[in-house]
PDB file of N, CA and C in Angstrom:
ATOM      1  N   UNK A   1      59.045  20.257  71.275  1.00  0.00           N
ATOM      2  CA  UNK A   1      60.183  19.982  70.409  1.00  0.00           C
ATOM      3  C   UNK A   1      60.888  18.716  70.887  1.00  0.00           C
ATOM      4  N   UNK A   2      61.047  17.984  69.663  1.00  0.00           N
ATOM      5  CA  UNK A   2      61.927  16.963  70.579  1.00  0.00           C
ATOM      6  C   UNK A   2      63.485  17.121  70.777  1.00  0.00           C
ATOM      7  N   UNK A   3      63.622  16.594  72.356  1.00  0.00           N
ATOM      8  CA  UNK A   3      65.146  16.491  72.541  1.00  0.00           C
ATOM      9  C   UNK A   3      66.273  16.033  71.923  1.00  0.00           C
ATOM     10  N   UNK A   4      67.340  16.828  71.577  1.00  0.00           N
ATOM     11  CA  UNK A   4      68.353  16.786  71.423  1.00  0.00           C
ATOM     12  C   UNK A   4      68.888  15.510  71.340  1.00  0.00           C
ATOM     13  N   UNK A   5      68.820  15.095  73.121  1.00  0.00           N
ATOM     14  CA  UNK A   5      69.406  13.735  72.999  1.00  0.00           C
ATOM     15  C   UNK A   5      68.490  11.881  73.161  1.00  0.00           C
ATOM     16  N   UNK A   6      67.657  12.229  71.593  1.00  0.00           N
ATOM     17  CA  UNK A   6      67.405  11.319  71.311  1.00  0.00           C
ATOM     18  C   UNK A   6      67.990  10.103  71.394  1.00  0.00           C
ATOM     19  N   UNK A   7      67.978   8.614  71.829  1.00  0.00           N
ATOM     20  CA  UNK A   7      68.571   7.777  71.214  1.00  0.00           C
ATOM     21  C   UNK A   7      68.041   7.244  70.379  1.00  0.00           C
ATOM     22  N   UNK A   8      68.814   6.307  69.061  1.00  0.00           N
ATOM     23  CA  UNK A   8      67.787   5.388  68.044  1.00  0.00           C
ATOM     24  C   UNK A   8      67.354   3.774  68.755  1.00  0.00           C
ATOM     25  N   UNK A   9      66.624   3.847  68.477  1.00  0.00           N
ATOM     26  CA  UNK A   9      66.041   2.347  69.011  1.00  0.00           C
ATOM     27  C   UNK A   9      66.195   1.038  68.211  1.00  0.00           C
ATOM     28  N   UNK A  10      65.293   1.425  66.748  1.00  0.00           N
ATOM     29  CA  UNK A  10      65.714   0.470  66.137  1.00  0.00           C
ATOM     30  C   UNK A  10      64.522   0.449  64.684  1.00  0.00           C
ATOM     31  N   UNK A  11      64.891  -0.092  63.636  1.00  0.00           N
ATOM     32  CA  UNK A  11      64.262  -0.352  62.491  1.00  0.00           C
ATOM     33  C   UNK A  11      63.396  -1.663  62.566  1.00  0.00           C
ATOM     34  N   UNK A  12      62.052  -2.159  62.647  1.00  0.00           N
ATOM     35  CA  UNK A  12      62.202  -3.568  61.767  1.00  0.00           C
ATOM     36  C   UNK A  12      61.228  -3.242  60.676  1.00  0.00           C
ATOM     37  N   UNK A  13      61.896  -4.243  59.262  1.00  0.00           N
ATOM     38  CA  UNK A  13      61.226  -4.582  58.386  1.00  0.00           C
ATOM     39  C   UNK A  13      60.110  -5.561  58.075  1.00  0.00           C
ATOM     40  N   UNK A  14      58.517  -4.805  58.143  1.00  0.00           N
ATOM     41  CA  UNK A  14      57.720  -6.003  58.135  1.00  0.00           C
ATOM     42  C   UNK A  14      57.298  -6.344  56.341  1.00  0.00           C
ATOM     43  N   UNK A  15      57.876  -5.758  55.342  1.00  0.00           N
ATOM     44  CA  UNK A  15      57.464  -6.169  54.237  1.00  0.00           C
ATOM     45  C   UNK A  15      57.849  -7.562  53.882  1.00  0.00           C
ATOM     46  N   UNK A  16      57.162  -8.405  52.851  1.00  0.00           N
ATOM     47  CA  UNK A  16      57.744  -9.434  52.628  1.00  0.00           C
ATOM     48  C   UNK A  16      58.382  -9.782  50.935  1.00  0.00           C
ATOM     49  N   UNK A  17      58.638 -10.698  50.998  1.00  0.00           N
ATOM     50  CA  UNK A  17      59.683 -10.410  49.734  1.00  0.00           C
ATOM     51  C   UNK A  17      58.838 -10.113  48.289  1.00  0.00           C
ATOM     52  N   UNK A  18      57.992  -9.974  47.739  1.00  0.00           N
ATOM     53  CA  UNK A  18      57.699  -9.569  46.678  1.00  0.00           C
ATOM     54  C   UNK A  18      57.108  -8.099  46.798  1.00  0.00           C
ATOM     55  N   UNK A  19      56.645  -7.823  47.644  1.00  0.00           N
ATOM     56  CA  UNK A  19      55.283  -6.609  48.258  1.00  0.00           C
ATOM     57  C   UNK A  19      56.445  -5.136  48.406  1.00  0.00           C
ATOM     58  N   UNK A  20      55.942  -4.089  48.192  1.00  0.00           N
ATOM     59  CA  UNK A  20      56.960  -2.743  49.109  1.00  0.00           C
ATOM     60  C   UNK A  20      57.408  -2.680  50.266  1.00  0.00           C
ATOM     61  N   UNK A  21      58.701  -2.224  50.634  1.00  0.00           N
ATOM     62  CA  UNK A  21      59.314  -2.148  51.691  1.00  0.00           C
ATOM     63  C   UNK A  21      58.866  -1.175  52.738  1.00  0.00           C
ATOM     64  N   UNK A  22      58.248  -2.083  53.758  1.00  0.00           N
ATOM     65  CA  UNK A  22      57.806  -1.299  54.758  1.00  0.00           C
ATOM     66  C   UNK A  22      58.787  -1.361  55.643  1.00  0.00           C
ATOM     67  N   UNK A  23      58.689  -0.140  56.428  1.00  0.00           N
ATOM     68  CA  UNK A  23      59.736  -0.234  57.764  1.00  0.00           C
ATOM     69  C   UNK A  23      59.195   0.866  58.924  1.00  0.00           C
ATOM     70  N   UNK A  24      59.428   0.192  60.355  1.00  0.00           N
ATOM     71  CA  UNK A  24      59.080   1.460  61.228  1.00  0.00           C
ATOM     72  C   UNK A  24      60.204   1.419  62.014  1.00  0.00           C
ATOM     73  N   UNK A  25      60.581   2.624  62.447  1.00  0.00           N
ATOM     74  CA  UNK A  25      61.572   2.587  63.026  1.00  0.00           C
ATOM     75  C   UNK A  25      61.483   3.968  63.951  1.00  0.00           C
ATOM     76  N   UNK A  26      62.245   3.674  65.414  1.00  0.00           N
ATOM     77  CA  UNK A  26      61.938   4.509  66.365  1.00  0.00           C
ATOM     78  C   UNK A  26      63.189   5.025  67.371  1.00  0.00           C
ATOM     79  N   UNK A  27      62.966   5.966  67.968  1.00  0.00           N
ATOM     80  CA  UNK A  27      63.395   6.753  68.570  1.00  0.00           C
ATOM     81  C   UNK A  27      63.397   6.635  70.464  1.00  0.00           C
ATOM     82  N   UNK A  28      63.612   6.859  71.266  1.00  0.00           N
ATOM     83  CA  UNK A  28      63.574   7.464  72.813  1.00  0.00           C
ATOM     84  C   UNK A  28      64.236   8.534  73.418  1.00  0.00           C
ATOM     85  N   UNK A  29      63.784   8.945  74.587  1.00  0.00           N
ATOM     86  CA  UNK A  29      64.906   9.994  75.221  1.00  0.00           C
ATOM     87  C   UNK A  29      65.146   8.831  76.293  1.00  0.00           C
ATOM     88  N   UNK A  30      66.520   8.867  76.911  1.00  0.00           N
ATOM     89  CA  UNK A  30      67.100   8.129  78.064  1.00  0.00           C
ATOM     90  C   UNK A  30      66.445   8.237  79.459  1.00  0.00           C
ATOM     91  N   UNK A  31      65.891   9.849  79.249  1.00  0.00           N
ATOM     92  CA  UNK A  31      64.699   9.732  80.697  1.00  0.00           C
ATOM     93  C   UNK A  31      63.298   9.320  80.515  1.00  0.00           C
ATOM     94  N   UNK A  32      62.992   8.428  79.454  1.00  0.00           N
ATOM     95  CA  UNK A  32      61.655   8.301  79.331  1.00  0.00           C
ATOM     96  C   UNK A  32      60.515   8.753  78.723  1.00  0.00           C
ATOM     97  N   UNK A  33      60.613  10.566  78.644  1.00  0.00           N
ATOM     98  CA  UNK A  33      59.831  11.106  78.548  1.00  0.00           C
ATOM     99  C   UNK A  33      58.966  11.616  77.189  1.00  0.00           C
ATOM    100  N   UNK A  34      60.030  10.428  76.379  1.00  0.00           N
ATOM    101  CA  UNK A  34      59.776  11.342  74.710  1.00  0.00           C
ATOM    102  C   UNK A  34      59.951   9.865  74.350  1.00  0.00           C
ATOM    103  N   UNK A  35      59.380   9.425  72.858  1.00  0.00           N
ATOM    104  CA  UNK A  35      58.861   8.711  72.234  1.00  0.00           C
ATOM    105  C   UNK A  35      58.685   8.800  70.728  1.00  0.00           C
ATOM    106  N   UNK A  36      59.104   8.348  69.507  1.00  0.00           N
ATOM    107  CA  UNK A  36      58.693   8.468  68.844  1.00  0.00           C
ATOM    108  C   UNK A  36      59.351   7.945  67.480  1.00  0.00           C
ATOM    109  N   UNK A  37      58.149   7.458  66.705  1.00  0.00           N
ATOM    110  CA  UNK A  37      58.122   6.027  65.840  1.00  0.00           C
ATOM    111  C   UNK A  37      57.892   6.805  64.589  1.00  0.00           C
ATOM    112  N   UNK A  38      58.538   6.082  63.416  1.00  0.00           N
ATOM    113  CA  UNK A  38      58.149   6.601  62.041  1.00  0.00           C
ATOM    114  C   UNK A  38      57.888   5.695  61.131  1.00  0.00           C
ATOM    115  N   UNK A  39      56.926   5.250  60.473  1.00  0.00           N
ATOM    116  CA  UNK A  39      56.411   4.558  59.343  1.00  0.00           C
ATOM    117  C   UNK A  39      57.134   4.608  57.895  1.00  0.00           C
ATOM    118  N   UNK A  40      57.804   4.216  57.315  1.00  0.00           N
ATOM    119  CA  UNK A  40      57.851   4.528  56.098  1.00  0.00           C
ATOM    120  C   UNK A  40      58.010   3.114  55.007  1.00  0.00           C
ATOM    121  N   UNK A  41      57.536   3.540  53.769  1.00  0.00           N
ATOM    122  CA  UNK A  41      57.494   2.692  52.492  1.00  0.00           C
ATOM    123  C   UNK A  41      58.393   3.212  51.574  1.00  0.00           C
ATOM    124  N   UNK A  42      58.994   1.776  50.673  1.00  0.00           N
ATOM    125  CA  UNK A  42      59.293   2.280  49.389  1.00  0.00           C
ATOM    126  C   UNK A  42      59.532   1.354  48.416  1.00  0.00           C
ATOM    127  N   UNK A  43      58.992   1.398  47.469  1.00  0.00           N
ATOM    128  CA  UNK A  43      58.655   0.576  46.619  1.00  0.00           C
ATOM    129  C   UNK A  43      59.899  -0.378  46.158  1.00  0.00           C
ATOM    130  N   UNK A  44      59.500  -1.926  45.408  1.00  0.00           N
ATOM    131  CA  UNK A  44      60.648  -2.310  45.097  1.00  0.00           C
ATOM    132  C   UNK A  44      60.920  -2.101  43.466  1.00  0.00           C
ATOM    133  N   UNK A  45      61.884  -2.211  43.361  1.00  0.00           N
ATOM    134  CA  UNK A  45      62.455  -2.070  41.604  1.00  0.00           C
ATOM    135  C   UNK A  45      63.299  -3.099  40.994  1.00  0.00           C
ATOM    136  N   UNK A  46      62.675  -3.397  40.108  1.00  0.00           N
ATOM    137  CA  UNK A  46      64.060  -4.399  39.761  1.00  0.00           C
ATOM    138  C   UNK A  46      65.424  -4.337  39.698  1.00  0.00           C
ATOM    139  N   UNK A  47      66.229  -5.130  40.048  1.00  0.00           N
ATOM    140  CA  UNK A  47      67.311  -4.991  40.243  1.00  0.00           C
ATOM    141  C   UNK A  47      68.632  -4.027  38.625  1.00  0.00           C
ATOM    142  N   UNK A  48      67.650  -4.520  37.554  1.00  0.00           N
ATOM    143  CA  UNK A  48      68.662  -3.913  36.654  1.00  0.00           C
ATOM    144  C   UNK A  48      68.143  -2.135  36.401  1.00  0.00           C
ATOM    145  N   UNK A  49      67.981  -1.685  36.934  1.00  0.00           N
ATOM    146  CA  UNK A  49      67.342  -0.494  37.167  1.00  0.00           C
ATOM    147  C   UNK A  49      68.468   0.398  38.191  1.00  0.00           C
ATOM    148  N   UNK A  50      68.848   1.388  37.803  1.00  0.00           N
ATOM    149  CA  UNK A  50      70.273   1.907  38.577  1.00  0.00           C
ATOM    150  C   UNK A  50      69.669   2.899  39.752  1.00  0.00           C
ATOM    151  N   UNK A  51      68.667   3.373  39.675  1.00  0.00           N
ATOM    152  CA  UNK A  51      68.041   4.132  40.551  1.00  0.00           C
ATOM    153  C   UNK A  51      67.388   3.885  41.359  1.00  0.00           C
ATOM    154  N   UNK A  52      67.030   4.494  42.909  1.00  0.00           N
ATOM    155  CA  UNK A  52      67.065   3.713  43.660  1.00  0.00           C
ATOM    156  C   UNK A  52      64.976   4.564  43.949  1.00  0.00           C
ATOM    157  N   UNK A  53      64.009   4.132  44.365  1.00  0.00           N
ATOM    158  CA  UNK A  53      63.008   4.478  44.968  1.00  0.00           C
ATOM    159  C   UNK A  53      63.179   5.311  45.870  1.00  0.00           C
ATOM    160  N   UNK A  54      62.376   6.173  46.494  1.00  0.00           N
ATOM    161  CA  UNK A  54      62.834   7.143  47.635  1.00  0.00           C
ATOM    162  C   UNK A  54      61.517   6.621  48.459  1.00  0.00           C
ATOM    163  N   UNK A  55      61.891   6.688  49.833  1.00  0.00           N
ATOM    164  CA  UNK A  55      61.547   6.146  50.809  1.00  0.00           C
ATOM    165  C   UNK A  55      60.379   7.440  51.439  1.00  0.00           C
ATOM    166  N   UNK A  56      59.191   6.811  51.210  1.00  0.00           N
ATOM    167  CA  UNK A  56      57.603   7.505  51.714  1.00  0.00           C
ATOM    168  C   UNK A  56      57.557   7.665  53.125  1.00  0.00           C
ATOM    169  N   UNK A  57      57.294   8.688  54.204  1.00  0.00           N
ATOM    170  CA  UNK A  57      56.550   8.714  54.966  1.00  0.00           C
ATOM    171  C   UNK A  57      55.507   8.651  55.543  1.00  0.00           C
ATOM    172  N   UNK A  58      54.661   7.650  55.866  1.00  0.00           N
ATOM    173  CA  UNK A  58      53.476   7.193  55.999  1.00  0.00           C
ATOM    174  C   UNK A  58      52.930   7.330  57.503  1.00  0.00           C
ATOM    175  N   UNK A  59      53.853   7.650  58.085  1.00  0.00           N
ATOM    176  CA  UNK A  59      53.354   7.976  59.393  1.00  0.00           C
ATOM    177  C   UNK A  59      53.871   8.433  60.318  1.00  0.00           C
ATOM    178  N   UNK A  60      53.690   9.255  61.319  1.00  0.00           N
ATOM    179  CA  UNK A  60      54.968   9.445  62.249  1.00  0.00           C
ATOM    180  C   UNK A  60      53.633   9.473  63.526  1.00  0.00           C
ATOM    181  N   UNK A  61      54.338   9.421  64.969  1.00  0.00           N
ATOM    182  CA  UNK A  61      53.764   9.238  66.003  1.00  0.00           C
ATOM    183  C   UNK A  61      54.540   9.714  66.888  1.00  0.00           C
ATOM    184  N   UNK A  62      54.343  10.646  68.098  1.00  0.00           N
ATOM    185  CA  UNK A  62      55.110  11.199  69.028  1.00  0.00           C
ATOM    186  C   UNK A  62      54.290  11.021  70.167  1.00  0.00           C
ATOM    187  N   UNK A  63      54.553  10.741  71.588  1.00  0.00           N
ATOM    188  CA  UNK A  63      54.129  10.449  73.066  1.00  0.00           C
ATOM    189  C   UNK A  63      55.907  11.293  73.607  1.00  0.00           C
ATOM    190  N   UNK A  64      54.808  12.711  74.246  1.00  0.00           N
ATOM    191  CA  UNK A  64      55.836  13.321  74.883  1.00  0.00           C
ATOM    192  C   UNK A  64      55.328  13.352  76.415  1.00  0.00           C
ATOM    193  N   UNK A  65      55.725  13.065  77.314  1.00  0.00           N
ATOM    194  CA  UNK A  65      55.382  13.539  78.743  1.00  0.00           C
ATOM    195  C   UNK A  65      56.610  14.413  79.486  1.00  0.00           C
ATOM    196  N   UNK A  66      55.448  14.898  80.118  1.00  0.00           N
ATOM    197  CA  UNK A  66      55.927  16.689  80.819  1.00  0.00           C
ATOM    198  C   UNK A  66      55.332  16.278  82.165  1.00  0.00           C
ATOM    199  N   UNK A  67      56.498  16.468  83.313  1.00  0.00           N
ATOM    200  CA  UNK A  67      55.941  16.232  84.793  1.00  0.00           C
ATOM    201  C   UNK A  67      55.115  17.515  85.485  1.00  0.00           C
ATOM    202  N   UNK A  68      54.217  17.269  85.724  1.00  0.00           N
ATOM    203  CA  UNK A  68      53.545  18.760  86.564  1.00  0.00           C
ATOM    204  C   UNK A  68      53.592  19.419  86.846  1.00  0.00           C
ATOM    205  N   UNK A  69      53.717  20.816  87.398  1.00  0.00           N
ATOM    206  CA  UNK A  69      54.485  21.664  87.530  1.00  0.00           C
ATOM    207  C   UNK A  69      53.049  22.044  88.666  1.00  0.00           C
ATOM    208  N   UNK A  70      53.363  22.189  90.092  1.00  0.00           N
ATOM    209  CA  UNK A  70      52.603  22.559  91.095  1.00  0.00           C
ATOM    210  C   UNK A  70      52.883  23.877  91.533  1.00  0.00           C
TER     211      UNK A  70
END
């Protein structure tokens, strides 16, 4: 499960201006041990259009580490 006290890391946008809005954006725990990035798309619309696209999940990725237990 992931921890509680996630921090956010950060968004960037690699779409470019005519194409769908891609974005990944990610997550950490402060001790290191957790990780984790999310992919998402969403299409563009023209501007005279009042409604907005809803934003796709295309991927998610988690790297959790757990110290040994001897």
């Amino acid at each position: 499960m992931p921890g509680a006290d996630l921090k956010f890391d950060k968004c960037d946008d690699s779409s470019m201006d005519d194409t769908p809005i891609f974005m990944g954006c990610t997550w950490y725990s402060p001790d290191g041990t957790q990780a984790f990035d999310v992919s998402l798309l969403k299409e563009r619309r023209a501007t005279d259009k009042p409604q907005s696209a809803p934003w796709l999940v295309t991927g998610v990725r988690a790297a959790v580490c757990r110290p040994d237990k001897d």
